[in-house]
N, C-alpha and C. Protein backbone atom coordinates (compact mmCIF):
# COMPACT_ATOMS: atom_id res chain seq x y z
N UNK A 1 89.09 107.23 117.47
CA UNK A 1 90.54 107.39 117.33
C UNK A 1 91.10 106.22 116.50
N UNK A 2 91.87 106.71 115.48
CA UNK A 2 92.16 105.66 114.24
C UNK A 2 93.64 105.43 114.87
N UNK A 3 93.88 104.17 115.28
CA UNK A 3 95.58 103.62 116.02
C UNK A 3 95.93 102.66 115.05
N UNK A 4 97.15 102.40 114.97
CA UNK A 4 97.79 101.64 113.82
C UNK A 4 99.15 101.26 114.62
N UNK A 5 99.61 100.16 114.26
CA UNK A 5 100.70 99.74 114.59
C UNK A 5 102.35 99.75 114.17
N UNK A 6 102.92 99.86 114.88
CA UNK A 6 104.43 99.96 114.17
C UNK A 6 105.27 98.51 114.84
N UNK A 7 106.35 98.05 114.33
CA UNK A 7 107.15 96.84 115.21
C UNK A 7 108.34 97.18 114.86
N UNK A 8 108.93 98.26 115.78
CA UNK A 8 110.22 98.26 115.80
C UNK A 8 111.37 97.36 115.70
N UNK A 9 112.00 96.69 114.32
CA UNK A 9 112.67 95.64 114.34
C UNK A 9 114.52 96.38 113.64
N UNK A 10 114.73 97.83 113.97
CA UNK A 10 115.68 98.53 113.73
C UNK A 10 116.87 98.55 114.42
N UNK A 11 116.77 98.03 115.16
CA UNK A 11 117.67 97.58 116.26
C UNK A 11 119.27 96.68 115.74
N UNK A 12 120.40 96.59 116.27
CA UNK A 12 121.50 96.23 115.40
C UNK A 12 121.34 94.81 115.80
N UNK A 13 121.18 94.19 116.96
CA UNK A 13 121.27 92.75 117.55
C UNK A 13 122.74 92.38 117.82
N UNK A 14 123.28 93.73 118.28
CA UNK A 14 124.84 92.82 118.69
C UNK A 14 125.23 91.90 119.46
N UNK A 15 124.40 92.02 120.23
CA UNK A 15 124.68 91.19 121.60
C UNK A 15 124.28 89.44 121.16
N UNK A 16 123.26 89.43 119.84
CA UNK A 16 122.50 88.46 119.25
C UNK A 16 123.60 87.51 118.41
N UNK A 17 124.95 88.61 118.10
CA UNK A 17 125.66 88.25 117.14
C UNK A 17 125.72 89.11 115.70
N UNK A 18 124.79 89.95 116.00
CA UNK A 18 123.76 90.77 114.46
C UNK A 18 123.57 90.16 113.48
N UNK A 19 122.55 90.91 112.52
CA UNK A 19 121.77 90.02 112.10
C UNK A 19 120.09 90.63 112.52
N UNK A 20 119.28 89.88 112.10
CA UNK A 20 117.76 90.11 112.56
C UNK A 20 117.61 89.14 113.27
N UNK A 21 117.57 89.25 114.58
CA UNK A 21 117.05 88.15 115.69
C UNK A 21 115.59 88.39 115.43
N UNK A 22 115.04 89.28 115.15
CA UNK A 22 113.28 88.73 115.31
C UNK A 22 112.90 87.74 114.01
N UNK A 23 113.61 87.22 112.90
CA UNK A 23 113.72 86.28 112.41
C UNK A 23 113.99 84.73 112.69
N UNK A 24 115.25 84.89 113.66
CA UNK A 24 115.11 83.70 114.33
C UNK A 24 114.08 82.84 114.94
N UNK A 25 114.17 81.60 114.89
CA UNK A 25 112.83 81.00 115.53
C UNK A 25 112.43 80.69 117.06
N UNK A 26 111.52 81.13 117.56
CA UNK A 26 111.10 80.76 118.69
C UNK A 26 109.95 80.21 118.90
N UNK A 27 109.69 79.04 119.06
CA UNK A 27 108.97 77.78 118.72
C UNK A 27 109.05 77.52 117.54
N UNK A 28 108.26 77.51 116.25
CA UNK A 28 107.94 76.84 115.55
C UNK A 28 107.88 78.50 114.21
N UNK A 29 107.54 79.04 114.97
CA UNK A 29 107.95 80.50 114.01
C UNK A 29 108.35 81.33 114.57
N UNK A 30 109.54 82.82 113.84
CA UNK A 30 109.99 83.55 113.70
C UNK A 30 109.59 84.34 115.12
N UNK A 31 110.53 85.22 116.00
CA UNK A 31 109.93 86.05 117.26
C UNK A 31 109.12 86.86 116.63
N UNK A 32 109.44 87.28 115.08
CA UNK A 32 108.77 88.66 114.98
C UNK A 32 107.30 88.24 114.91
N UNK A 33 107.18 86.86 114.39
CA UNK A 33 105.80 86.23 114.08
C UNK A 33 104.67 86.68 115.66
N UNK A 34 105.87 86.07 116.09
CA UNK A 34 104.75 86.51 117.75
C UNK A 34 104.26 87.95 118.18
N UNK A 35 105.04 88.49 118.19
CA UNK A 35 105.21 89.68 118.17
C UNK A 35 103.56 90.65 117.27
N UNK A 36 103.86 90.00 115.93
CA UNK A 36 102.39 90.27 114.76
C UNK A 36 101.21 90.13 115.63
N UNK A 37 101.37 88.62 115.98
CA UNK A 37 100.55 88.06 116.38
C UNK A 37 99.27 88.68 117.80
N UNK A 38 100.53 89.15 118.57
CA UNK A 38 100.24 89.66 119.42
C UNK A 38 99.69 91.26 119.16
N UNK A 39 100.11 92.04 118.24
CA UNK A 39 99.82 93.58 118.00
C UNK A 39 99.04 93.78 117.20
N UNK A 40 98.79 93.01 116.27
CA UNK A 40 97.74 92.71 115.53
C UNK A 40 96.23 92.80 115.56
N UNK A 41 95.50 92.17 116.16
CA UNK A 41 94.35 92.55 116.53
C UNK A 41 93.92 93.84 117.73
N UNK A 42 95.19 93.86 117.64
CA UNK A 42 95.06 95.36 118.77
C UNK A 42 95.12 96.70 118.20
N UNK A 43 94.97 96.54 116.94
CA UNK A 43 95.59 97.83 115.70
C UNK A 43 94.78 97.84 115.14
N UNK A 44 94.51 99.18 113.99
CA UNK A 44 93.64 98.67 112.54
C UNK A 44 94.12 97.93 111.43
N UNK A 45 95.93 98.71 111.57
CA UNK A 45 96.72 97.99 110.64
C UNK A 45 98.06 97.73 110.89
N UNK A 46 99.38 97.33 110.40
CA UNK A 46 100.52 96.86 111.16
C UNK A 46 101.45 97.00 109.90
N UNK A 47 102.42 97.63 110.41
CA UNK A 47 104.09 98.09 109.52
C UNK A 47 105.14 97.78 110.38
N UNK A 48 106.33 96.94 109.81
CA UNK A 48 107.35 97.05 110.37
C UNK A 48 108.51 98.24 110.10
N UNK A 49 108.81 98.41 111.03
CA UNK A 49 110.05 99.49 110.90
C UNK A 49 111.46 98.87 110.64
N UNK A 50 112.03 98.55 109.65
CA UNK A 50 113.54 98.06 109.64
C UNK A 50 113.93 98.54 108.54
N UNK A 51 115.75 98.60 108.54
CA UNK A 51 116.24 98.98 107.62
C UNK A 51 116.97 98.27 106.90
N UNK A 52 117.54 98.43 105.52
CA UNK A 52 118.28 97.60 104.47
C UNK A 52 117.36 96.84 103.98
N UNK A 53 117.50 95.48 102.96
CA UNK A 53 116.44 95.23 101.97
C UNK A 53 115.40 94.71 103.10
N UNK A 54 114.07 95.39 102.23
CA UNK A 54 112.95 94.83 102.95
C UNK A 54 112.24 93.56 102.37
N UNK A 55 112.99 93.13 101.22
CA UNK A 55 112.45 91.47 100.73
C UNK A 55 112.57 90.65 102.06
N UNK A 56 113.45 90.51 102.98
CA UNK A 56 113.90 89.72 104.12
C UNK A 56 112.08 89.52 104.80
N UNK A 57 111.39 90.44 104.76
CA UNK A 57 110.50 90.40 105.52
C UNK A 57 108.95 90.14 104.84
N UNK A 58 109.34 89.63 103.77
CA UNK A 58 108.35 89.66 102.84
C UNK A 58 107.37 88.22 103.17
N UNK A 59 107.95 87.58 103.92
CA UNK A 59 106.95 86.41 104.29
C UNK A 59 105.72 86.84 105.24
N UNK A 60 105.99 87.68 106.01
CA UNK A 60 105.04 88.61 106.74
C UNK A 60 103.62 89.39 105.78
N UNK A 61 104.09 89.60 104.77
CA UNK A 61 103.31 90.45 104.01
C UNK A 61 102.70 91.56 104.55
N UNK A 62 103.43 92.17 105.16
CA UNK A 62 102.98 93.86 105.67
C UNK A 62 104.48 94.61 105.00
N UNK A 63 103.82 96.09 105.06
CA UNK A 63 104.88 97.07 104.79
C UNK A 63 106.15 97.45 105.87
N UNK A 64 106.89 97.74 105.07
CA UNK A 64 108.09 97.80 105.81
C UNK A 64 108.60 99.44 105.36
N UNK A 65 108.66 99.81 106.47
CA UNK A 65 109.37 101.49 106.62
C UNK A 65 110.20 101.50 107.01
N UNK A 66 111.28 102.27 106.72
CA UNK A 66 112.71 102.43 107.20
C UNK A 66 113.18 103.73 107.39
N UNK A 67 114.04 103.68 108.48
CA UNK A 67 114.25 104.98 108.99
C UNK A 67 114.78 106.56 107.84
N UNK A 68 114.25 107.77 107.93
CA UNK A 68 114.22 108.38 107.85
C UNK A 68 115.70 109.57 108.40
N UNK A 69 115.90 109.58 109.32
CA UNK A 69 117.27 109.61 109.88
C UNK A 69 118.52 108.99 109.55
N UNK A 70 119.52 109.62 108.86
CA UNK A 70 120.79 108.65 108.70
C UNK A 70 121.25 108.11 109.68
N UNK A 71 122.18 106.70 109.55
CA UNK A 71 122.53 106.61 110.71
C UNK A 71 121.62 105.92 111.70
N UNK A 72 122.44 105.06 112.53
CA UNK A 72 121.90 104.66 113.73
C UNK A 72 121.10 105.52 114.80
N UNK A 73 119.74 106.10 114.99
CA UNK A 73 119.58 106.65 115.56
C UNK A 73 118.68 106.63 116.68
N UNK A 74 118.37 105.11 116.81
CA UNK A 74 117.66 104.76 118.09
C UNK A 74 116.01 104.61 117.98
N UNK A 75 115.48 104.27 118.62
CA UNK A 75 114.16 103.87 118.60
C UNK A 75 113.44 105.11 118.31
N UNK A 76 113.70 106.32 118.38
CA UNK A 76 112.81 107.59 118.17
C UNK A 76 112.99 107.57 116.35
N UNK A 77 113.81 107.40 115.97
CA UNK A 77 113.79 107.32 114.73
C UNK A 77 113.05 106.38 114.05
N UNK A 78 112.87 104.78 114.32
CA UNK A 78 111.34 104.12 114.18
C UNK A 78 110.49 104.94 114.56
N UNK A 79 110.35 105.24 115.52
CA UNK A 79 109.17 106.19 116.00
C UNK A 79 108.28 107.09 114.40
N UNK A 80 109.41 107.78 114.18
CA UNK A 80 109.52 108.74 113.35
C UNK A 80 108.86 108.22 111.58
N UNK A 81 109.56 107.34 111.91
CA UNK A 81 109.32 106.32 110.35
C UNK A 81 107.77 106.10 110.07
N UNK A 82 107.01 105.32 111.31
CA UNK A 82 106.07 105.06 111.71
C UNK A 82 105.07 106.26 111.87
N UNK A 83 105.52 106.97 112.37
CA UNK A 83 104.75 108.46 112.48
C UNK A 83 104.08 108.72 110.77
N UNK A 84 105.06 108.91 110.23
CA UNK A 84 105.01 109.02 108.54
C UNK A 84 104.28 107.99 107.85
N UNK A 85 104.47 106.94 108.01
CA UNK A 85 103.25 106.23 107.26
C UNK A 85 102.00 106.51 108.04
N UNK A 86 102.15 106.46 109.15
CA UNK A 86 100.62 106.02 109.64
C UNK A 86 99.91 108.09 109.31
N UNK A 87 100.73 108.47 108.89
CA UNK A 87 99.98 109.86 108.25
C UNK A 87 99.31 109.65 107.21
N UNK A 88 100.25 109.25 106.41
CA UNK A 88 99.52 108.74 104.92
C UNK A 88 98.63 107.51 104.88
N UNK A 89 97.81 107.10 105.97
CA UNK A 89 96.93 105.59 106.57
C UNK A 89 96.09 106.86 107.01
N UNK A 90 95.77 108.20 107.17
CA UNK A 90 94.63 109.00 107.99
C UNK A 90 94.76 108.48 109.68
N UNK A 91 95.58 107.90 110.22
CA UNK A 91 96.19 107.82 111.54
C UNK A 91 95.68 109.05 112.50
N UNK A 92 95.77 108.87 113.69
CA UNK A 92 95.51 109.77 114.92
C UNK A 92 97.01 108.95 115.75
N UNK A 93 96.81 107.87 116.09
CA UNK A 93 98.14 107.64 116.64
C UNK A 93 98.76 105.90 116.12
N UNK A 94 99.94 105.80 116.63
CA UNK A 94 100.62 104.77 116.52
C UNK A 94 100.51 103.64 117.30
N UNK A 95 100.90 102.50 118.02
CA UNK A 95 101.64 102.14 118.98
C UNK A 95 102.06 101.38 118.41
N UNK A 96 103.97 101.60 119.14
CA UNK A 96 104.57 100.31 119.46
C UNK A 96 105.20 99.68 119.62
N UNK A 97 105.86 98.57 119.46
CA UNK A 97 106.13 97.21 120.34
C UNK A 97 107.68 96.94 119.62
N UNK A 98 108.51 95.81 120.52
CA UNK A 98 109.95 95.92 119.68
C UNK A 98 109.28 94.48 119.43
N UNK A 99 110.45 94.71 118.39
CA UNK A 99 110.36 92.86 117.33
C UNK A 99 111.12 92.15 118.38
N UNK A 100 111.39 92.09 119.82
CA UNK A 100 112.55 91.40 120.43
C UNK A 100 111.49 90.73 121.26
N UNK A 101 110.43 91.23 121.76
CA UNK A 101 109.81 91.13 122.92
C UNK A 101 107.81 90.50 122.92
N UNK A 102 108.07 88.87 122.83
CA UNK A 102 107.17 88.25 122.38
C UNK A 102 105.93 88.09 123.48
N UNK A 103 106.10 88.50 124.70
CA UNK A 103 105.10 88.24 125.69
C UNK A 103 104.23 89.60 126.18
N UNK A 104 104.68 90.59 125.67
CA UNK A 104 103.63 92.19 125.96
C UNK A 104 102.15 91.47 126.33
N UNK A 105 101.68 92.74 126.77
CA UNK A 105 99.82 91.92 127.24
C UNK A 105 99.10 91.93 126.13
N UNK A 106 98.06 91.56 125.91
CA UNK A 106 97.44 91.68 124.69
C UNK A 106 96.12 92.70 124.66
N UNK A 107 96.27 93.07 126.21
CA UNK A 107 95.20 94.83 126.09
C UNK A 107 96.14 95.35 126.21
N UNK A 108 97.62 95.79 125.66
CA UNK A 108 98.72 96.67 125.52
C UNK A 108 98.10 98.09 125.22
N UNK A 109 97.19 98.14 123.99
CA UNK A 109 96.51 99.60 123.08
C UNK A 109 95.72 99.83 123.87
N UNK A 110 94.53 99.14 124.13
CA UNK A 110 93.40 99.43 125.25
C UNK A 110 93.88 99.75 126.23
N UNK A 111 94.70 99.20 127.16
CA UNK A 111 95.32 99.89 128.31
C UNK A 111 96.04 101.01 128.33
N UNK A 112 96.88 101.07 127.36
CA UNK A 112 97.71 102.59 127.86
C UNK A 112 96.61 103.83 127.10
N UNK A 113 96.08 103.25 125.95
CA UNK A 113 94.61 104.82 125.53
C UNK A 113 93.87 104.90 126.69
N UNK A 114 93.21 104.66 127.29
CA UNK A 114 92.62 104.78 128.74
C UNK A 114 93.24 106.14 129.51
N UNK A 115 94.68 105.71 129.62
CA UNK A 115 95.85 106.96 130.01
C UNK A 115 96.01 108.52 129.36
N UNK A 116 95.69 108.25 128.32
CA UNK A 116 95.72 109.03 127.69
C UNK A 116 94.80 110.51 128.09
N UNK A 117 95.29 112.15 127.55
CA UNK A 117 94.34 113.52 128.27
C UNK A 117 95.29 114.46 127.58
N UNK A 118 94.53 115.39 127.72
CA UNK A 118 95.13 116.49 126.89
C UNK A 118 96.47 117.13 127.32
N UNK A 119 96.82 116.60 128.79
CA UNK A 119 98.19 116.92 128.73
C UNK A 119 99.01 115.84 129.26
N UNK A 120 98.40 114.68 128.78
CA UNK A 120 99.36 113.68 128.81
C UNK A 120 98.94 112.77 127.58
N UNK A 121 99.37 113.77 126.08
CA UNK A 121 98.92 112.92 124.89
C UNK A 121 99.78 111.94 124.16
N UNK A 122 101.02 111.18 125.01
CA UNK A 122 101.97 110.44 124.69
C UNK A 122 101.38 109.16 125.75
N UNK A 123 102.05 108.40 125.87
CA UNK A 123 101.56 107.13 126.97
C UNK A 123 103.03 105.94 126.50
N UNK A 124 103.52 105.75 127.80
CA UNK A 124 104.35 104.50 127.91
C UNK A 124 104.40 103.26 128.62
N UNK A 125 104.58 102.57 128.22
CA UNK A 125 104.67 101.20 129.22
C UNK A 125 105.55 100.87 130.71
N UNK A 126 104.95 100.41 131.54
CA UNK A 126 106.15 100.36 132.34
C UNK A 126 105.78 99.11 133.68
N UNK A 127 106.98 98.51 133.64
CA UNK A 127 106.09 97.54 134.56
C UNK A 127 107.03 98.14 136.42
N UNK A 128 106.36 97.05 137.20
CA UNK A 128 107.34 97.01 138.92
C UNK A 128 108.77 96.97 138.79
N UNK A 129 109.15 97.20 139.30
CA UNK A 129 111.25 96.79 140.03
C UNK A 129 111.08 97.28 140.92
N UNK A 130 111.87 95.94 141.61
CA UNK A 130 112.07 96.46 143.20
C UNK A 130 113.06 97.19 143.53
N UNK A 131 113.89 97.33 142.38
CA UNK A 131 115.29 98.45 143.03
C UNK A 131 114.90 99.57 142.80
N UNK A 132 114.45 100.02 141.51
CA UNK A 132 114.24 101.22 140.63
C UNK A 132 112.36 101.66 141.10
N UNK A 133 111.57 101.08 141.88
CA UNK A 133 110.02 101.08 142.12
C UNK A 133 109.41 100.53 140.71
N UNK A 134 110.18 101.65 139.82
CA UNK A 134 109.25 100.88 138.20
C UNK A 134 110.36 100.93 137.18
N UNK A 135 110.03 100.37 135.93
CA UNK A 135 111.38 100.04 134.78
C UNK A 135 110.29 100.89 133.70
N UNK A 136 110.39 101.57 133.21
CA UNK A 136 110.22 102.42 131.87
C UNK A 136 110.84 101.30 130.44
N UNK A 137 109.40 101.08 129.42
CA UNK A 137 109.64 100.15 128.20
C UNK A 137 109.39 101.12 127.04
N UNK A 138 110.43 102.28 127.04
CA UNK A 138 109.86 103.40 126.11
C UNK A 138 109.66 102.95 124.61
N UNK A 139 110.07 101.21 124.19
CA UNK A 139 110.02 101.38 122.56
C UNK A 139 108.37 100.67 122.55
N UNK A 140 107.68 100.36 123.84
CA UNK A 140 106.52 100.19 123.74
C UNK A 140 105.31 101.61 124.17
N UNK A 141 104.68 102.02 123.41
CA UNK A 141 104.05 103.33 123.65
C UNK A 141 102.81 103.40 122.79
N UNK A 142 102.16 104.79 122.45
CA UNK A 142 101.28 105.09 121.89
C UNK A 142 101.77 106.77 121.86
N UNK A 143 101.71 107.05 120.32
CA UNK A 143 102.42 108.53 119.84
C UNK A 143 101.27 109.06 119.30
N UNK A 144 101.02 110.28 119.15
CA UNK A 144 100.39 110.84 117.87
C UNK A 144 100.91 111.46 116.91
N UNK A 145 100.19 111.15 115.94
CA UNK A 145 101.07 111.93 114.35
C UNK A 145 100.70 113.04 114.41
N UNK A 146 100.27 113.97 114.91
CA UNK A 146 100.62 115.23 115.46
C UNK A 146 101.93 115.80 115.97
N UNK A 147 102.11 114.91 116.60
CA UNK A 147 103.74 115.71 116.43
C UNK A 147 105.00 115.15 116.16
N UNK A 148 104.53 114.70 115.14
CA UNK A 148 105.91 114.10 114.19
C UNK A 148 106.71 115.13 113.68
N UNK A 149 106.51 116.47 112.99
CA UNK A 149 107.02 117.07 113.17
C UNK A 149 108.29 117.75 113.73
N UNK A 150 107.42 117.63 115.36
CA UNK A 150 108.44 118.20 116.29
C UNK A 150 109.07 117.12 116.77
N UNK A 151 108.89 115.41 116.49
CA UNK A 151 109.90 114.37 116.52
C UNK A 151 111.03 114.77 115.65
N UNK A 152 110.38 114.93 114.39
CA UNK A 152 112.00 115.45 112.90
C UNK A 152 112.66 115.93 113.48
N UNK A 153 112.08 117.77 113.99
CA UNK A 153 112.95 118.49 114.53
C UNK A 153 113.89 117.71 115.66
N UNK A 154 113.34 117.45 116.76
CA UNK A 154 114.09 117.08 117.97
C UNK A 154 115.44 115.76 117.15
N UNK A 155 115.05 114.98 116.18
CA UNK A 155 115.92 114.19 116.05
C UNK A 155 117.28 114.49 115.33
N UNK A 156 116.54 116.13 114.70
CA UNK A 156 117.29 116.49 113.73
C UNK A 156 118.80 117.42 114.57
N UNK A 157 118.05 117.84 115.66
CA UNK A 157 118.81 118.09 116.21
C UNK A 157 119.68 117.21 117.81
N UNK A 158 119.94 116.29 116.97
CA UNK A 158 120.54 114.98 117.86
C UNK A 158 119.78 114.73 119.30
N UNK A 159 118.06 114.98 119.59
CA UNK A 159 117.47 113.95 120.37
C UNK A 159 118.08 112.58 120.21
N UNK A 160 118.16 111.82 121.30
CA UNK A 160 118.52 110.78 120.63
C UNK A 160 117.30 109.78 122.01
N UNK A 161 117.49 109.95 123.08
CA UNK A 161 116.69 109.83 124.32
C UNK A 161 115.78 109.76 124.15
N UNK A 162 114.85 108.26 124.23
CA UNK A 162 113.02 108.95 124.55
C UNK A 162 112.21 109.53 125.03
N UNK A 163 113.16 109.54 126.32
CA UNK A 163 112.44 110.13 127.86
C UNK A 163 112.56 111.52 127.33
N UNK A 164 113.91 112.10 126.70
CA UNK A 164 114.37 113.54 126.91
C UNK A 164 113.40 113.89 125.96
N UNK A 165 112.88 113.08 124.81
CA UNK A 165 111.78 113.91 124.10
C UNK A 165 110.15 113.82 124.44
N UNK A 166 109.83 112.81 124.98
CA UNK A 166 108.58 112.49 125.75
C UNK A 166 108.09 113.29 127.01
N UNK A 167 109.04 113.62 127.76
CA UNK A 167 108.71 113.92 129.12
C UNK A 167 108.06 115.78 129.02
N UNK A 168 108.81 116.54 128.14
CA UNK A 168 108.35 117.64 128.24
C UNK A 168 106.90 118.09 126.88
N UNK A 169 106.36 116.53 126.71
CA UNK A 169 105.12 116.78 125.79
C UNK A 169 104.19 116.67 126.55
N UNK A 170 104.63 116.03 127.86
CA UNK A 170 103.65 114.64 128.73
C UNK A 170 103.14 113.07 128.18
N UNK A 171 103.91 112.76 129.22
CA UNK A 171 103.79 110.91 128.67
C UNK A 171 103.54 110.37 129.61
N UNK A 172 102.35 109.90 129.90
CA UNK A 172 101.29 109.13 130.90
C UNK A 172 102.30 107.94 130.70
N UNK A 173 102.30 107.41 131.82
CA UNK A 173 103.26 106.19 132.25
C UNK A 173 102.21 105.23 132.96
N UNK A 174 102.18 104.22 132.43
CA UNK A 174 101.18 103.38 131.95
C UNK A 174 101.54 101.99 132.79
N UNK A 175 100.68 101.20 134.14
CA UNK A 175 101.67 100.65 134.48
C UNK A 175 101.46 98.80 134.38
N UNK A 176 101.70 98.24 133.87
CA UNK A 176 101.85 96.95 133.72
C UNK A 176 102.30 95.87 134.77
N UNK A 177 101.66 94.76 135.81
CA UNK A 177 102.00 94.36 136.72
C UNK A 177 102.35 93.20 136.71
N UNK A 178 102.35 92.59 135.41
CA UNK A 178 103.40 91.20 134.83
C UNK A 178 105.01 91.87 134.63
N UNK A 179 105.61 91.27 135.54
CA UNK A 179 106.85 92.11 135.73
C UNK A 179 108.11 91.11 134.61
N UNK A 180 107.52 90.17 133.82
CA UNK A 180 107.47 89.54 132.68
C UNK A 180 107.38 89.91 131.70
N UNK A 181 106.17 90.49 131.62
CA UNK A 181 105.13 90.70 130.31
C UNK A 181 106.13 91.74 129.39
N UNK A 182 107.05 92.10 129.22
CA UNK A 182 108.57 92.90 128.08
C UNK A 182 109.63 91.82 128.18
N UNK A 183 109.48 91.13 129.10
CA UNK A 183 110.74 89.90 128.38
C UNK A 183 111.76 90.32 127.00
N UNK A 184 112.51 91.00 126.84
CA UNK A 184 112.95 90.85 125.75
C UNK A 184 114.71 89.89 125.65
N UNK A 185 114.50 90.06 124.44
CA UNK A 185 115.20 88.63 123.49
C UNK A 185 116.45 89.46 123.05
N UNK A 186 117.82 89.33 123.69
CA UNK A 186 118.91 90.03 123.46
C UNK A 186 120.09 89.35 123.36
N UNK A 187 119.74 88.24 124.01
CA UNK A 187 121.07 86.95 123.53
C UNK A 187 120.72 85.72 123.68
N UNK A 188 121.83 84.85 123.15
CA UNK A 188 120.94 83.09 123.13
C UNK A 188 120.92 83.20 124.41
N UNK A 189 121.03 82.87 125.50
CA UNK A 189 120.39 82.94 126.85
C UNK A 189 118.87 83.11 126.89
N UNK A 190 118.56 84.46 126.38
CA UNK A 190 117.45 84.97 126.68
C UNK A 190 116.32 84.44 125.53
N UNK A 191 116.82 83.85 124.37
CA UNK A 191 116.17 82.72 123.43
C UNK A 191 116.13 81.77 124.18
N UNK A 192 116.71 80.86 125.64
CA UNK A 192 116.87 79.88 125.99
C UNK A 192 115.23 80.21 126.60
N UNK A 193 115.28 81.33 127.59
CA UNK A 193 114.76 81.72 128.75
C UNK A 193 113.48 81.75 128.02
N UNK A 194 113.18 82.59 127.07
CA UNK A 194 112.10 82.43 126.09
C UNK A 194 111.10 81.40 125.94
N UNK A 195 112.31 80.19 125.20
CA UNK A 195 111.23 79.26 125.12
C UNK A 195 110.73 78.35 126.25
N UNK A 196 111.41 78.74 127.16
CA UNK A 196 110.97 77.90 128.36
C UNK A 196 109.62 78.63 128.90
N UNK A 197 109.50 80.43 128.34
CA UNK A 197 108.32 80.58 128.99
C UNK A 197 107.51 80.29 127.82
N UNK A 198 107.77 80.15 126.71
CA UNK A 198 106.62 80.03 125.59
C UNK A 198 105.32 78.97 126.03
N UNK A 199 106.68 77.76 126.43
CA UNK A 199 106.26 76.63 126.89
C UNK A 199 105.35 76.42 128.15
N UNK A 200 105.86 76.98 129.40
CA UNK A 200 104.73 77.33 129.97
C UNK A 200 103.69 78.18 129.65
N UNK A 201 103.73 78.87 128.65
CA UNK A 201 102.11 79.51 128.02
C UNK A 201 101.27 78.82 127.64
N UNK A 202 101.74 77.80 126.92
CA UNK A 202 101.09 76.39 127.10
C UNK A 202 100.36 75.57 127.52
């Protein structure tokens, strides 16, 4: 099975101020750097998903895809973007990860393919909560370009929900017990909170 990576970095960052927060620095380089870093050897190959000029990202030296969908249309639309290149790469599936969220595990791919069966050929991340039993990390996953397709369609016709398009394909829910390990990066606070765990990684 040929898997390839996507890094959802499509996201507006309001809460950030907007702007590209996975540019900003956390330690010594860029979140999105970590982020690479981390999805990287877990892939064959790695594309970011963002939109408007893609020179911004050119220090990375990977390709940059941009949504396909007008309009703000949510992480299924990376999805979608990603689906499409990794067709034209001879792909079987995708996974992946937001540009916000620098601590994911690093058997992320190995663990949720494991999950994977013929009627559960989607797979999502999800770690513990004690209120909710578990928290669903739908922009972290594993898709197949098989049905990108019926992603177009569903988006075309204002899907906008991951769950509402995942759940009736089957999406093995995948469960992660670092109730940490999605940390994501949504305001200076959570840049504060960040580097304090970087630091204890240390």
């Amino acid at each position: 099975m040929k898997i390839v990576g996507v890094i959802l970095a499509g996201g507006q960052s309001t809460r950030m101020g907007g702007g590209d927060k996975s540019l900003l620095d956390l330690g010594d380089k860029p979140l999105l750097a970590h982020v690479i870093e981390r999805l990287s050897p877990q892939v064959e190959s790695l594309a970011i998903n963002a939109n408007g000029d893609p020179t911004r990202f050119d220090m990375f030296a990977l390709p940059v895809v941009a949504d396909s969908i007008d309009g703000f249309a949510g992480p299924l639309a990376g999805v979608l973007a990603g689906l499409d290149w990794a067709a034209g790469k001879g792909a079987d599936y995708i996974a992946t990860a937001a540009a916000d969220t620098p601590f994911f595990p690093e058997n992320l791919v190995a663990t949720m393919q494991t999950k994977l069966t013929p009627d559960t050929p989607l797979a999502m991340a999800m770690t513990p909560d004690p209120d909710r039993k578990f928290a669903r990390h739908p922009t972290f996953g594993l898709w197949p370009v098989i049905l990108r397709e019926d992603l177009r369609t569903a988006l075309q016709n204002d899907i906008r929900k991951v769950i509402q398009w995942t759940e009736p394909h089957g999406c093995a829910k995948v469960m992660f017990n670092e109730i940490n390990a999605f940390f994501n990066v949504n305001t200076p606070d959570d840049m504060i909170k960040a580097e304090k765990m970087l630091k204890g990684s240390r």
